[in-house]
PDB file of N, CA and C in Angstrom:
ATOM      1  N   UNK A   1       3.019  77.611 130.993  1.00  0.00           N
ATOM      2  CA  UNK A   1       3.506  77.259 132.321  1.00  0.00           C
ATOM      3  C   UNK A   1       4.436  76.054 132.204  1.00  0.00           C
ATOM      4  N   UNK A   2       5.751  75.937 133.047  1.00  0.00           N
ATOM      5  CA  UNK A   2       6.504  75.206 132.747  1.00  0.00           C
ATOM      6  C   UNK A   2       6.368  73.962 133.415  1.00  0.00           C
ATOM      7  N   UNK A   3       5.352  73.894 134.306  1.00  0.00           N
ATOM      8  CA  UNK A   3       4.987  72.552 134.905  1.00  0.00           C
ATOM      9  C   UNK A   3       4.225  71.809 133.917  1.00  0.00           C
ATOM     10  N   UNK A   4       2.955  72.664 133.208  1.00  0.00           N
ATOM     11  CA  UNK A   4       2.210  72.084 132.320  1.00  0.00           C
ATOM     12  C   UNK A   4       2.858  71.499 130.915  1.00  0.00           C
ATOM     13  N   UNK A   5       3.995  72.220 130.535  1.00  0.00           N
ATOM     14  CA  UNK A   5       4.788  71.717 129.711  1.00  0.00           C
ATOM     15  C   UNK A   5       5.671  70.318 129.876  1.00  0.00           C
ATOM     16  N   UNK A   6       5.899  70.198 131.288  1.00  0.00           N
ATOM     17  CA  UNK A   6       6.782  69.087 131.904  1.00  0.00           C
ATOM     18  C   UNK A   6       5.156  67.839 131.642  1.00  0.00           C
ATOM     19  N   UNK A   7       4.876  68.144 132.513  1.00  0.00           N
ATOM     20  CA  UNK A   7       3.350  67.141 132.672  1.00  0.00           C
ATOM     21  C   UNK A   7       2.994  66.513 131.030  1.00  0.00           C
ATOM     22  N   UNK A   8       2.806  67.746 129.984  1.00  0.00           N
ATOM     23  CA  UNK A   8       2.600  67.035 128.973  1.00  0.00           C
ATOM     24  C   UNK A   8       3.218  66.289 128.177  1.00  0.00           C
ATOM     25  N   UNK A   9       4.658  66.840 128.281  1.00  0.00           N
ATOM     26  CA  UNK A   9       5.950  65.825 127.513  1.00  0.00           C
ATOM     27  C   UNK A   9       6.153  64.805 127.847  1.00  0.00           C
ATOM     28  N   UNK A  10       5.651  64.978 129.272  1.00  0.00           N
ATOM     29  CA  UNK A  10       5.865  63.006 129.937  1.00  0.00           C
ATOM     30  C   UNK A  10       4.348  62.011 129.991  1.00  0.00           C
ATOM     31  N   UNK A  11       3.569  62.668 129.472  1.00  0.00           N
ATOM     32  CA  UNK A  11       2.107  62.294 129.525  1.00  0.00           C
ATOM     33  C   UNK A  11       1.554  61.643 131.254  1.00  0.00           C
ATOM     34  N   UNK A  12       2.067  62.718 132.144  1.00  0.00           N
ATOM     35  CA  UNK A  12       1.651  62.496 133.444  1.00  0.00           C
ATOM     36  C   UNK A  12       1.004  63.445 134.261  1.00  0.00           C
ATOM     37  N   UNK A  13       0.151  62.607 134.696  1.00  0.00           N
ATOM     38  CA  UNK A  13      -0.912  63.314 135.439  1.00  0.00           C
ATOM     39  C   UNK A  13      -0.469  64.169 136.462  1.00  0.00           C
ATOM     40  N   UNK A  14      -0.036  64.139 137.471  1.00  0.00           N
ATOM     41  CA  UNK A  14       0.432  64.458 138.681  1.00  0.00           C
ATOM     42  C   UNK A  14       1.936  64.932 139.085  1.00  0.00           C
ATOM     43  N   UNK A  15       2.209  66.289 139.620  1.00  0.00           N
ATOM     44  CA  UNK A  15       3.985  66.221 139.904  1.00  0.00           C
ATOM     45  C   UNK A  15       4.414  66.130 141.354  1.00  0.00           C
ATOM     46  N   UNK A  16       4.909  65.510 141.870  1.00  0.00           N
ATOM     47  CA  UNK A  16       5.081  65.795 143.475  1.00  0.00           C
ATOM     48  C   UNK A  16       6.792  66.062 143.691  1.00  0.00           C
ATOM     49  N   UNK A  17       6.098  67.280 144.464  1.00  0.00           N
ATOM     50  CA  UNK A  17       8.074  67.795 144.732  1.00  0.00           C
ATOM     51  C   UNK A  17       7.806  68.535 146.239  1.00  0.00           C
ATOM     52  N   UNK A  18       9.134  68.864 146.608  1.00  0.00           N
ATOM     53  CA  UNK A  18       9.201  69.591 147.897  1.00  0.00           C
ATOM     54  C   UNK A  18      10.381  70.297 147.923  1.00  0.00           C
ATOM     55  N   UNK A  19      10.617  70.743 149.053  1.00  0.00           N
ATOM     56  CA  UNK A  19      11.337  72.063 149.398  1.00  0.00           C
ATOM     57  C   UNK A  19      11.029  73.236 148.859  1.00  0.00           C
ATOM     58  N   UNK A  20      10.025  73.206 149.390  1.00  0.00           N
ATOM     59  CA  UNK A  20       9.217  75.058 148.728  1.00  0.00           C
ATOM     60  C   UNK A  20       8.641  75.195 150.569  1.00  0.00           C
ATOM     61  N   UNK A  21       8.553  76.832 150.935  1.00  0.00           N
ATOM     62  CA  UNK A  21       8.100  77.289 151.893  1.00  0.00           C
ATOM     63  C   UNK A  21       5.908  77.047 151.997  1.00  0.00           C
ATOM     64  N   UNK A  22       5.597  76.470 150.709  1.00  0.00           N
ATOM     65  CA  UNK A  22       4.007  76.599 150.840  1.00  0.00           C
ATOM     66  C   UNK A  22       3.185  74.729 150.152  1.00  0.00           C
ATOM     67  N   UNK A  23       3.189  74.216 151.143  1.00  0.00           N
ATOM     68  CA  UNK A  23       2.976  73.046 150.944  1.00  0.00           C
ATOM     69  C   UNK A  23       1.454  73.267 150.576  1.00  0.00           C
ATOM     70  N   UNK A  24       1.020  72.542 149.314  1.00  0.00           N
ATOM     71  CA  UNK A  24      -0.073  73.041 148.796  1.00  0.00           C
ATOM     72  C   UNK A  24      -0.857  71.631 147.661  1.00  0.00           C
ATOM     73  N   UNK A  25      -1.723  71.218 147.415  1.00  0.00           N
ATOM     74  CA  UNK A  25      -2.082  70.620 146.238  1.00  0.00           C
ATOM     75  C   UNK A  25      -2.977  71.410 145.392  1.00  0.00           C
ATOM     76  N   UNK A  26      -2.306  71.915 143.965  1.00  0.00           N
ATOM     77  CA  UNK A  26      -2.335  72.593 142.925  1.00  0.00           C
ATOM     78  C   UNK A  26      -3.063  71.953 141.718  1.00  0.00           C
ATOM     79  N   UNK A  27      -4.706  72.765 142.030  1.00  0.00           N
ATOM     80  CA  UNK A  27      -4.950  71.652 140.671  1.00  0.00           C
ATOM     81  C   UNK A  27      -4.633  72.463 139.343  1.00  0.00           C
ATOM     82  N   UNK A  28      -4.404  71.785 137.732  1.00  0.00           N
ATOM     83  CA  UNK A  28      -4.490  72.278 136.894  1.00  0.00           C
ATOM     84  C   UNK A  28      -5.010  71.959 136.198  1.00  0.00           C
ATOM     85  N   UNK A  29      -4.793  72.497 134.887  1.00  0.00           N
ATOM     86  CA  UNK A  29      -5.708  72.317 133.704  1.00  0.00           C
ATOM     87  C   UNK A  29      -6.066  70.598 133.243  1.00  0.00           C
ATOM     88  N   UNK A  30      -6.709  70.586 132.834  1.00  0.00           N
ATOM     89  CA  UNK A  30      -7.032  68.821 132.297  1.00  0.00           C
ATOM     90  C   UNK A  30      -7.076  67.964 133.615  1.00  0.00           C
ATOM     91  N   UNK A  31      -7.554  68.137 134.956  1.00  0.00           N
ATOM     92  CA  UNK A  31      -7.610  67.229 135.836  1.00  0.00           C
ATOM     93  C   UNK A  31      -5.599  67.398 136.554  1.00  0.00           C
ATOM     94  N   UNK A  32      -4.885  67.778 135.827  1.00  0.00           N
ATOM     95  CA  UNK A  32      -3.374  67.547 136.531  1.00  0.00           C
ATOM     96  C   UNK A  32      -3.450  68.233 137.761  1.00  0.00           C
ATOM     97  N   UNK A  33      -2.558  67.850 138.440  1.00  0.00           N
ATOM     98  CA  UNK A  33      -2.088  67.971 139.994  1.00  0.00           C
ATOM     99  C   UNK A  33      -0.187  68.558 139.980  1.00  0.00           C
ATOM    100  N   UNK A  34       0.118  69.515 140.646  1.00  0.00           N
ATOM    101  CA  UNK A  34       1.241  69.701 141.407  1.00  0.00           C
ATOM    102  C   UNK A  34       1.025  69.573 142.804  1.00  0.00           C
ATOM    103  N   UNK A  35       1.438  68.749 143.451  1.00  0.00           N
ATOM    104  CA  UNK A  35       1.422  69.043 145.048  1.00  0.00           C
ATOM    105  C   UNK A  35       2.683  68.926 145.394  1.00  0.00           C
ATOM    106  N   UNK A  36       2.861  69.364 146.342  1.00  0.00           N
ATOM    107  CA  UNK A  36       3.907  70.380 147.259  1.00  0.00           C
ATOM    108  C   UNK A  36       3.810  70.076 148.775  1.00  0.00           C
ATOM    109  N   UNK A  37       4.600  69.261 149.106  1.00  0.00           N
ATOM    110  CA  UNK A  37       4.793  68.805 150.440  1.00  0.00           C
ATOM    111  C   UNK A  37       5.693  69.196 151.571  1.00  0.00           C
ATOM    112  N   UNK A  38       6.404  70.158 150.870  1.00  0.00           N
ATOM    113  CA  UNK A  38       7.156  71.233 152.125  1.00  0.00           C
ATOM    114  C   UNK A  38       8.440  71.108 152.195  1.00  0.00           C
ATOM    115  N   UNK A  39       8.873  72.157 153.343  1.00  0.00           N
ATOM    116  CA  UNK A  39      10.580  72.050 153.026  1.00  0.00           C
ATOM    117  C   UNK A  39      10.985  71.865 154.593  1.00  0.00           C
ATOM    118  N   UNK A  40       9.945  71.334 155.257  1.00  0.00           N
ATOM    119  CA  UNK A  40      10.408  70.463 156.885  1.00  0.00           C
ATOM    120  C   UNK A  40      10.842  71.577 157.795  1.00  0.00           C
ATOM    121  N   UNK A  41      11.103  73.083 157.430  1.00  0.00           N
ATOM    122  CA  UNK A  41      12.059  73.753 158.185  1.00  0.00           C
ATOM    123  C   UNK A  41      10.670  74.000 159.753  1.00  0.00           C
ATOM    124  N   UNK A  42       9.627  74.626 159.340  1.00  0.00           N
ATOM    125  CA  UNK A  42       8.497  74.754 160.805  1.00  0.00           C
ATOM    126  C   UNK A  42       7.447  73.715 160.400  1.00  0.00           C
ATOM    127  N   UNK A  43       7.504  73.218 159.945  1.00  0.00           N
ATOM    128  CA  UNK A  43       6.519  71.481 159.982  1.00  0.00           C
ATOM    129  C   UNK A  43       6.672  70.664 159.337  1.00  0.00           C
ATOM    130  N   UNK A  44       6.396  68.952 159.596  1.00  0.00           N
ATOM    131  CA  UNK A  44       6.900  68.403 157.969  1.00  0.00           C
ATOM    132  C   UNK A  44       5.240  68.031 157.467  1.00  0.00           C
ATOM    133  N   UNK A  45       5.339  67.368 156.396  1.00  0.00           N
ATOM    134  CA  UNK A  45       3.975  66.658 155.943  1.00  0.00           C
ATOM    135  C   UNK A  45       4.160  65.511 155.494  1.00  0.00           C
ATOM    136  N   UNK A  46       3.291  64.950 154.963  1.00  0.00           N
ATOM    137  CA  UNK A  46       2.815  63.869 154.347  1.00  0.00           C
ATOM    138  C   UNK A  46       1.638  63.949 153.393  1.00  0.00           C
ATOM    139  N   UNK A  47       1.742  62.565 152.303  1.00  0.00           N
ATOM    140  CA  UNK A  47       1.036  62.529 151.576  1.00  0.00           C
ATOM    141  C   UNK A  47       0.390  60.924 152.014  1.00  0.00           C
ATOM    142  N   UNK A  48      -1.533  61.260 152.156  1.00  0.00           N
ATOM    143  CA  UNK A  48      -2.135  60.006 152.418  1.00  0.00           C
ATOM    144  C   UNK A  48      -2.517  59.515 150.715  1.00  0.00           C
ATOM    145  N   UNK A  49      -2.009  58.947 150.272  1.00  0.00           N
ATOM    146  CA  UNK A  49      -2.557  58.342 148.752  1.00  0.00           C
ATOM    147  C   UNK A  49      -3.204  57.268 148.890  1.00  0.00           C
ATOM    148  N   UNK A  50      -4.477  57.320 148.452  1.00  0.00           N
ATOM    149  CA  UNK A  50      -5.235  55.617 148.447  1.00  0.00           C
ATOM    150  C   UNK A  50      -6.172  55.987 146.556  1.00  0.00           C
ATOM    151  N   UNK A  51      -6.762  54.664 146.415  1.00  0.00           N
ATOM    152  CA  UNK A  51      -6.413  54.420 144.582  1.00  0.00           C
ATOM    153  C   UNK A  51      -7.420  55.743 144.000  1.00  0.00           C
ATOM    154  N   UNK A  52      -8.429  56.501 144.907  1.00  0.00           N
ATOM    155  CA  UNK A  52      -9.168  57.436 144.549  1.00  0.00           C
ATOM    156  C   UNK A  52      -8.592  58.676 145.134  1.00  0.00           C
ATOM    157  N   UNK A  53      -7.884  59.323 146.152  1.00  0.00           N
ATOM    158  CA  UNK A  53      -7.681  60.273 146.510  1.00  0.00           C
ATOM    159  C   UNK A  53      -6.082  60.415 147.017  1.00  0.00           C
ATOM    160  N   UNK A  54      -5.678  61.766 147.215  1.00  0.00           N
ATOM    161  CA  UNK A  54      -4.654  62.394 147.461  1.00  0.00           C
ATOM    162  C   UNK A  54      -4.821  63.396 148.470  1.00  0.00           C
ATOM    163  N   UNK A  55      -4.121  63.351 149.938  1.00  0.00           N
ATOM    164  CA  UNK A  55      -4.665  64.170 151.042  1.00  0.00           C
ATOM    165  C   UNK A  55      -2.650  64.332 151.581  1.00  0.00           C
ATOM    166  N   UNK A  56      -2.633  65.830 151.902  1.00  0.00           N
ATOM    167  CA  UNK A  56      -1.552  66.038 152.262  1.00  0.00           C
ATOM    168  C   UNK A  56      -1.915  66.789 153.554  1.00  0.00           C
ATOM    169  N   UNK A  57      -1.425  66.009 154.464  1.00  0.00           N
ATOM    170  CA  UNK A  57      -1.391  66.221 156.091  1.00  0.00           C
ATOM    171  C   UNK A  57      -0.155  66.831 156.736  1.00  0.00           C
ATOM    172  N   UNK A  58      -0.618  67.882 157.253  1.00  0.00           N
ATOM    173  CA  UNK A  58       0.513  68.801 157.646  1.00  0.00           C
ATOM    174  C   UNK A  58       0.907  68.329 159.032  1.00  0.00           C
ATOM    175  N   UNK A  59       2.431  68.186 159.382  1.00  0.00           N
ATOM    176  CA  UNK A  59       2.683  67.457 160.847  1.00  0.00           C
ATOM    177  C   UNK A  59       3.190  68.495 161.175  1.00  0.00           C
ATOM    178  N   UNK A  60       2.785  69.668 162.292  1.00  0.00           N
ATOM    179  CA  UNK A  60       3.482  70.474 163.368  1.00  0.00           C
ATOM    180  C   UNK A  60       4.396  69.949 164.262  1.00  0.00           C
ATOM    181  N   UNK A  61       5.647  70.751 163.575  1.00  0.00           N
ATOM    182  CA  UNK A  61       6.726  70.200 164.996  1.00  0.00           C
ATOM    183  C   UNK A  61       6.316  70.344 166.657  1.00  0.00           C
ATOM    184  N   UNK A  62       6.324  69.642 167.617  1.00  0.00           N
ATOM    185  CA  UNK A  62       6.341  70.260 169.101  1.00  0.00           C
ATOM    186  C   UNK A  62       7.231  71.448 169.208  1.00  0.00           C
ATOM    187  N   UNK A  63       7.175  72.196 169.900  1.00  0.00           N
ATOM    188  CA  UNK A  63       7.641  73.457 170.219  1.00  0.00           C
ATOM    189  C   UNK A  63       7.684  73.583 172.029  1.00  0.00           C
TER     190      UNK A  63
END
């Protein structure tokens, strides 16, 4: 997998990216993380980070 390949060449835990249609936190192998925070078009999100956890909160546009 080409994330797991990225993750290990840089010796980092975690990848955070966006503009994908499926905002998601992806766990993988060895404890790593991809999360995926969205591409804003029908909601935006956020990421709550504090020194133990990672919570991605989805914000619904008004309509």
């Amino acid at each position: 997998d080409a994330v797991l390949e990225l993750l290990d060449s840089t010796q980092t835990q975690q990848m955070i990216h966006g503009h994908t249609h499926r905002p998601a936190i992806h766990s993988l192998t060895n404890g790593k993380r991809r999360i995926v925070v969205g591409d804003w078009y029908e909601q935006g999100s956020m990421l709550c980070v504090s020194q133990d956890n990672i919570e991605l909160i989805e914000l619904p546009f008004g309509k």
